[in-house]
N, C-alpha and C. Protein backbone atom coordinates (compact mmCIF):
# COMPACT_ATOMS: atom_id res chain seq x y z
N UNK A 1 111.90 92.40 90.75
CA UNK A 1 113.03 91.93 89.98
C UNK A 1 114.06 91.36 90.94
N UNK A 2 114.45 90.19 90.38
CA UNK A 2 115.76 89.73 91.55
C UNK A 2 116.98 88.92 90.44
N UNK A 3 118.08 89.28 91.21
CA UNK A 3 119.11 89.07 90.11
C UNK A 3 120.49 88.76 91.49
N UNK A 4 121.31 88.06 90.91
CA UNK A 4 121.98 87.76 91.09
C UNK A 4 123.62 88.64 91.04
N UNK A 5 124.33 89.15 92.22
CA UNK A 5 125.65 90.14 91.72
C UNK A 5 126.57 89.11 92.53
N UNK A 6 127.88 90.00 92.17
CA UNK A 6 128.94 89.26 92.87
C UNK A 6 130.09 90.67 93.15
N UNK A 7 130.09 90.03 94.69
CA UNK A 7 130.92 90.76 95.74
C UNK A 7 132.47 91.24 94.99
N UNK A 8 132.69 92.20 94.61
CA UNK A 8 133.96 92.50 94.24
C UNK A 8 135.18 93.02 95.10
N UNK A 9 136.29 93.25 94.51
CA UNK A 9 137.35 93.88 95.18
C UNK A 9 136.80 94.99 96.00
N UNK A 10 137.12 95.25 97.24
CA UNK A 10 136.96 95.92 98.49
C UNK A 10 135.77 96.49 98.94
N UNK A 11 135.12 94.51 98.75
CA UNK A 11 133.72 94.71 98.93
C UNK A 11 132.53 95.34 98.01
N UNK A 12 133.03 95.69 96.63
CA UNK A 12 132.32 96.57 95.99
C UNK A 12 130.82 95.87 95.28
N UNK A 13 130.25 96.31 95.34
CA UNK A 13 128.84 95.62 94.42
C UNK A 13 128.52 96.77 93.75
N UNK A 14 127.78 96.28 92.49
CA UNK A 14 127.72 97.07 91.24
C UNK A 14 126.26 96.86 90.78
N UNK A 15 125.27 97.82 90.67
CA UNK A 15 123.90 97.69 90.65
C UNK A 15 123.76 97.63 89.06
N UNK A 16 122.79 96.45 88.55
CA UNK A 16 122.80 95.95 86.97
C UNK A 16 121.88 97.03 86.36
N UNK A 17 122.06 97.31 85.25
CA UNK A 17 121.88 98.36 84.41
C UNK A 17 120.21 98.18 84.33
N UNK A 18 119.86 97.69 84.50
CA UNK A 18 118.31 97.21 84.01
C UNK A 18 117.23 97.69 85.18
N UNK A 19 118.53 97.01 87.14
CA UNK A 19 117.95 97.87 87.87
C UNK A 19 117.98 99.10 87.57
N UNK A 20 119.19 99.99 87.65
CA UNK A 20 119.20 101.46 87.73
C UNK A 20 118.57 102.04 87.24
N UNK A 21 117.81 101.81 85.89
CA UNK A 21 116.52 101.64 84.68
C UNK A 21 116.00 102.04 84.98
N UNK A 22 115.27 100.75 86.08
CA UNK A 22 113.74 100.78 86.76
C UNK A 22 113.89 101.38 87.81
N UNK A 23 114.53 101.92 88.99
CA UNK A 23 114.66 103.01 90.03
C UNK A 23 115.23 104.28 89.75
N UNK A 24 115.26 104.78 88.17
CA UNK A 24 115.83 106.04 87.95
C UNK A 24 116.92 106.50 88.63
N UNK A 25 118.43 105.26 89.06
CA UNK A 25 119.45 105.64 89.89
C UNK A 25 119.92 106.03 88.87
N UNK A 26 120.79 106.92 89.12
CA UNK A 26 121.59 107.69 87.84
C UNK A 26 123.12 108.18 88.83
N UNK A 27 124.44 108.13 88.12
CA UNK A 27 125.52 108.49 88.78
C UNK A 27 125.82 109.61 89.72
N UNK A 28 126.26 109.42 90.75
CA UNK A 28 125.89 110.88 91.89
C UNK A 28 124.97 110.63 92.43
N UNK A 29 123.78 109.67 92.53
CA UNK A 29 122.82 109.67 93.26
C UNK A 29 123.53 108.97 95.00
N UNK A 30 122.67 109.62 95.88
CA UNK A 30 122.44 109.06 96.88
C UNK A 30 121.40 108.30 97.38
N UNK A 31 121.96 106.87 97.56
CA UNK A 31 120.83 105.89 98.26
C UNK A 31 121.20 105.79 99.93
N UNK A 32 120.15 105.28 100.55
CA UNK A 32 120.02 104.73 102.23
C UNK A 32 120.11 103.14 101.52
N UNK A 33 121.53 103.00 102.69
CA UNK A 33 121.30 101.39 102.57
C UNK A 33 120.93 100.82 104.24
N UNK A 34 120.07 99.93 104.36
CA UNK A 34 119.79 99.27 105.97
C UNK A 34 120.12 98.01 105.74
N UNK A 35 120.37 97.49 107.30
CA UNK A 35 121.10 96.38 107.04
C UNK A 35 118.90 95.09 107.69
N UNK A 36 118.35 94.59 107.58
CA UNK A 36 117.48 94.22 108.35
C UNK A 36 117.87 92.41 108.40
N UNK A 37 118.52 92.03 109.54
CA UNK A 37 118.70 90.32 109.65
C UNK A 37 119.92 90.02 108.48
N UNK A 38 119.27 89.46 107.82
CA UNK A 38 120.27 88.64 106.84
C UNK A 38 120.43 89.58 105.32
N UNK A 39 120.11 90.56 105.49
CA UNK A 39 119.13 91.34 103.96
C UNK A 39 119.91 92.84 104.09
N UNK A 40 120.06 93.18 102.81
CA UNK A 40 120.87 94.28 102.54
C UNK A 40 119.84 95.30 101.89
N UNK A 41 119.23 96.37 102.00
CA UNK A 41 118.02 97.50 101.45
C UNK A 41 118.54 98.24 101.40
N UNK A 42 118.45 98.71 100.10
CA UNK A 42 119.42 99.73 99.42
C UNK A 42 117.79 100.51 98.58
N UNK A 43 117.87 101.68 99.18
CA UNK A 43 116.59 102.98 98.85
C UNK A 43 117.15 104.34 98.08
N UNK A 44 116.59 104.15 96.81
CA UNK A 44 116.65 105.75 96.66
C UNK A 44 115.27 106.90 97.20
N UNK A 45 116.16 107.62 97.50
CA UNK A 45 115.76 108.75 98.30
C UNK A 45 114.73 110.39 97.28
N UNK A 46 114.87 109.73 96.32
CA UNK A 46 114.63 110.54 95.15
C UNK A 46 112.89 111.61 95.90
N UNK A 47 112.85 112.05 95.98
CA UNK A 47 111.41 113.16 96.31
C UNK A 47 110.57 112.79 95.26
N UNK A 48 111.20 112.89 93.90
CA UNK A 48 109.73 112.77 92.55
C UNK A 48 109.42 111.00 93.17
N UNK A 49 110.41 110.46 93.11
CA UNK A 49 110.27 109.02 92.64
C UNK A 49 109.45 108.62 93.92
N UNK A 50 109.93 108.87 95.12
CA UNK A 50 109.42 108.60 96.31
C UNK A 50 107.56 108.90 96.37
N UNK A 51 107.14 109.80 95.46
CA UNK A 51 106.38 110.99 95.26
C UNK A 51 105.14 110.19 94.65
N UNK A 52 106.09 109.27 93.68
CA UNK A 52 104.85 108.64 92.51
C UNK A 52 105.13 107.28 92.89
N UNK A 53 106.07 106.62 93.23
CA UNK A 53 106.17 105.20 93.45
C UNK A 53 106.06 104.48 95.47
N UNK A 54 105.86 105.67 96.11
CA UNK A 54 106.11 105.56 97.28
C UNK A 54 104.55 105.28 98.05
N UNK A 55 105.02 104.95 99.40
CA UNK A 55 103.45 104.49 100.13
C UNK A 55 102.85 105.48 100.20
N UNK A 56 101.09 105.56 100.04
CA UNK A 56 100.86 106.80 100.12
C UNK A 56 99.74 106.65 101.37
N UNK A 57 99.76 107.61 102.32
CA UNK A 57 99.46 107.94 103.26
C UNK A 57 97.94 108.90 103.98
N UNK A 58 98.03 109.57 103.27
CA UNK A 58 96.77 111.11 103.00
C UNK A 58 96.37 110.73 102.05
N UNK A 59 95.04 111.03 101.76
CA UNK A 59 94.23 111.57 101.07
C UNK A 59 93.63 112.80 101.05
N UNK A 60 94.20 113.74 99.94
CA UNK A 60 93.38 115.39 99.74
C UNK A 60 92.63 115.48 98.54
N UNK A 61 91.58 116.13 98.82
CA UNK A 61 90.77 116.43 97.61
C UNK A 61 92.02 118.02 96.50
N UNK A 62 91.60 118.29 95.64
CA UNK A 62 91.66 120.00 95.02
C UNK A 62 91.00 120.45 95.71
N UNK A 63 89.50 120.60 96.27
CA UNK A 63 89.07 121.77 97.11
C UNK A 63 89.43 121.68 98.26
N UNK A 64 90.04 120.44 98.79
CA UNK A 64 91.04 121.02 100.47
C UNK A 64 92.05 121.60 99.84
N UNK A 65 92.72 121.60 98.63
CA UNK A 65 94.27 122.05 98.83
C UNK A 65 93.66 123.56 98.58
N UNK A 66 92.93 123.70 97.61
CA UNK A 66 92.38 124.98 97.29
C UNK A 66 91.94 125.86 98.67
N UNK A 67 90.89 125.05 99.10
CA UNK A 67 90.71 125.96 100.62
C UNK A 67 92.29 126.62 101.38
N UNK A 68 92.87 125.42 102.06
CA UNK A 68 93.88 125.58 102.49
C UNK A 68 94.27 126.59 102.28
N UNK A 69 94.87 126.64 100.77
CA UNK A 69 96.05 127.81 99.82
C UNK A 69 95.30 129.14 100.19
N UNK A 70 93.63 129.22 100.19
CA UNK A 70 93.03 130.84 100.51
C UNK A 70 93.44 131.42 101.95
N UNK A 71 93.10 130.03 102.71
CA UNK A 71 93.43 130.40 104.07
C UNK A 71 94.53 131.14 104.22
N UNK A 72 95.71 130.40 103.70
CA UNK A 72 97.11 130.66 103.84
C UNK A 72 97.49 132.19 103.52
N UNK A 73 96.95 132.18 102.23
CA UNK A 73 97.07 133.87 101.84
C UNK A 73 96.13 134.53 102.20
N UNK A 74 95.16 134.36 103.02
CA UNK A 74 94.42 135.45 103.60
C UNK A 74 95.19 136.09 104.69
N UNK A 75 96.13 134.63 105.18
CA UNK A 75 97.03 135.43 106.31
C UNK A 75 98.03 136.70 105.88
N UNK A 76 97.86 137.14 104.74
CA UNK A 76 99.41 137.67 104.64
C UNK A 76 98.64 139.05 103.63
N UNK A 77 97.41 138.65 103.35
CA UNK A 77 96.95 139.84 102.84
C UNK A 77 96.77 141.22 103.41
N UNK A 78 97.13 142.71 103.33
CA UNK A 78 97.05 143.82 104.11
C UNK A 78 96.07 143.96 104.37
N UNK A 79 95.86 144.04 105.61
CA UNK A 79 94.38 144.36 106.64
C UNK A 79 93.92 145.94 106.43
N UNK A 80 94.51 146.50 105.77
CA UNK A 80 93.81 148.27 105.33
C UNK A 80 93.78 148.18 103.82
């Protein structure tokens, strides 16, 4: 989506309702803004959103997470 804003009083820019929509920004949120060359990137930081809309990296099966999780609590199970 690309749209057009305009620079307001003390510098302010105002994100259009349609974005905030589609990136689930909601009031109180915190974004990362970077500056890269000529270009302004403005990121929400959201964990779900990042979670389902974000690059994804790994691949796990259910029986690695499953293994894993036994491992994990085998550590902590009483040895008598």
């Amino acid at each position: 989506m690309k749209t057009k804003i305009r620079v307001g009083k003390k510098l302010t820019i105002h994100i259009p309702k349609a974005v905030a929509e589609e990136l689930s920004i909601k009031e109180g949120d915190v974004l990362s803004l970077n500056v890269k060359g000529n270009k302004i990137i403005l990121e929400h930081n959201d964990a779900i959103l990042l979670s389902l809309k974000g690059k994804k990296f790994a691949k796990v099966t259910i029986d690695e997470v499953e293994k894993i999780s036994e491992e994990e609590q085998g550590k902590y199970e009483d040895p008598y």
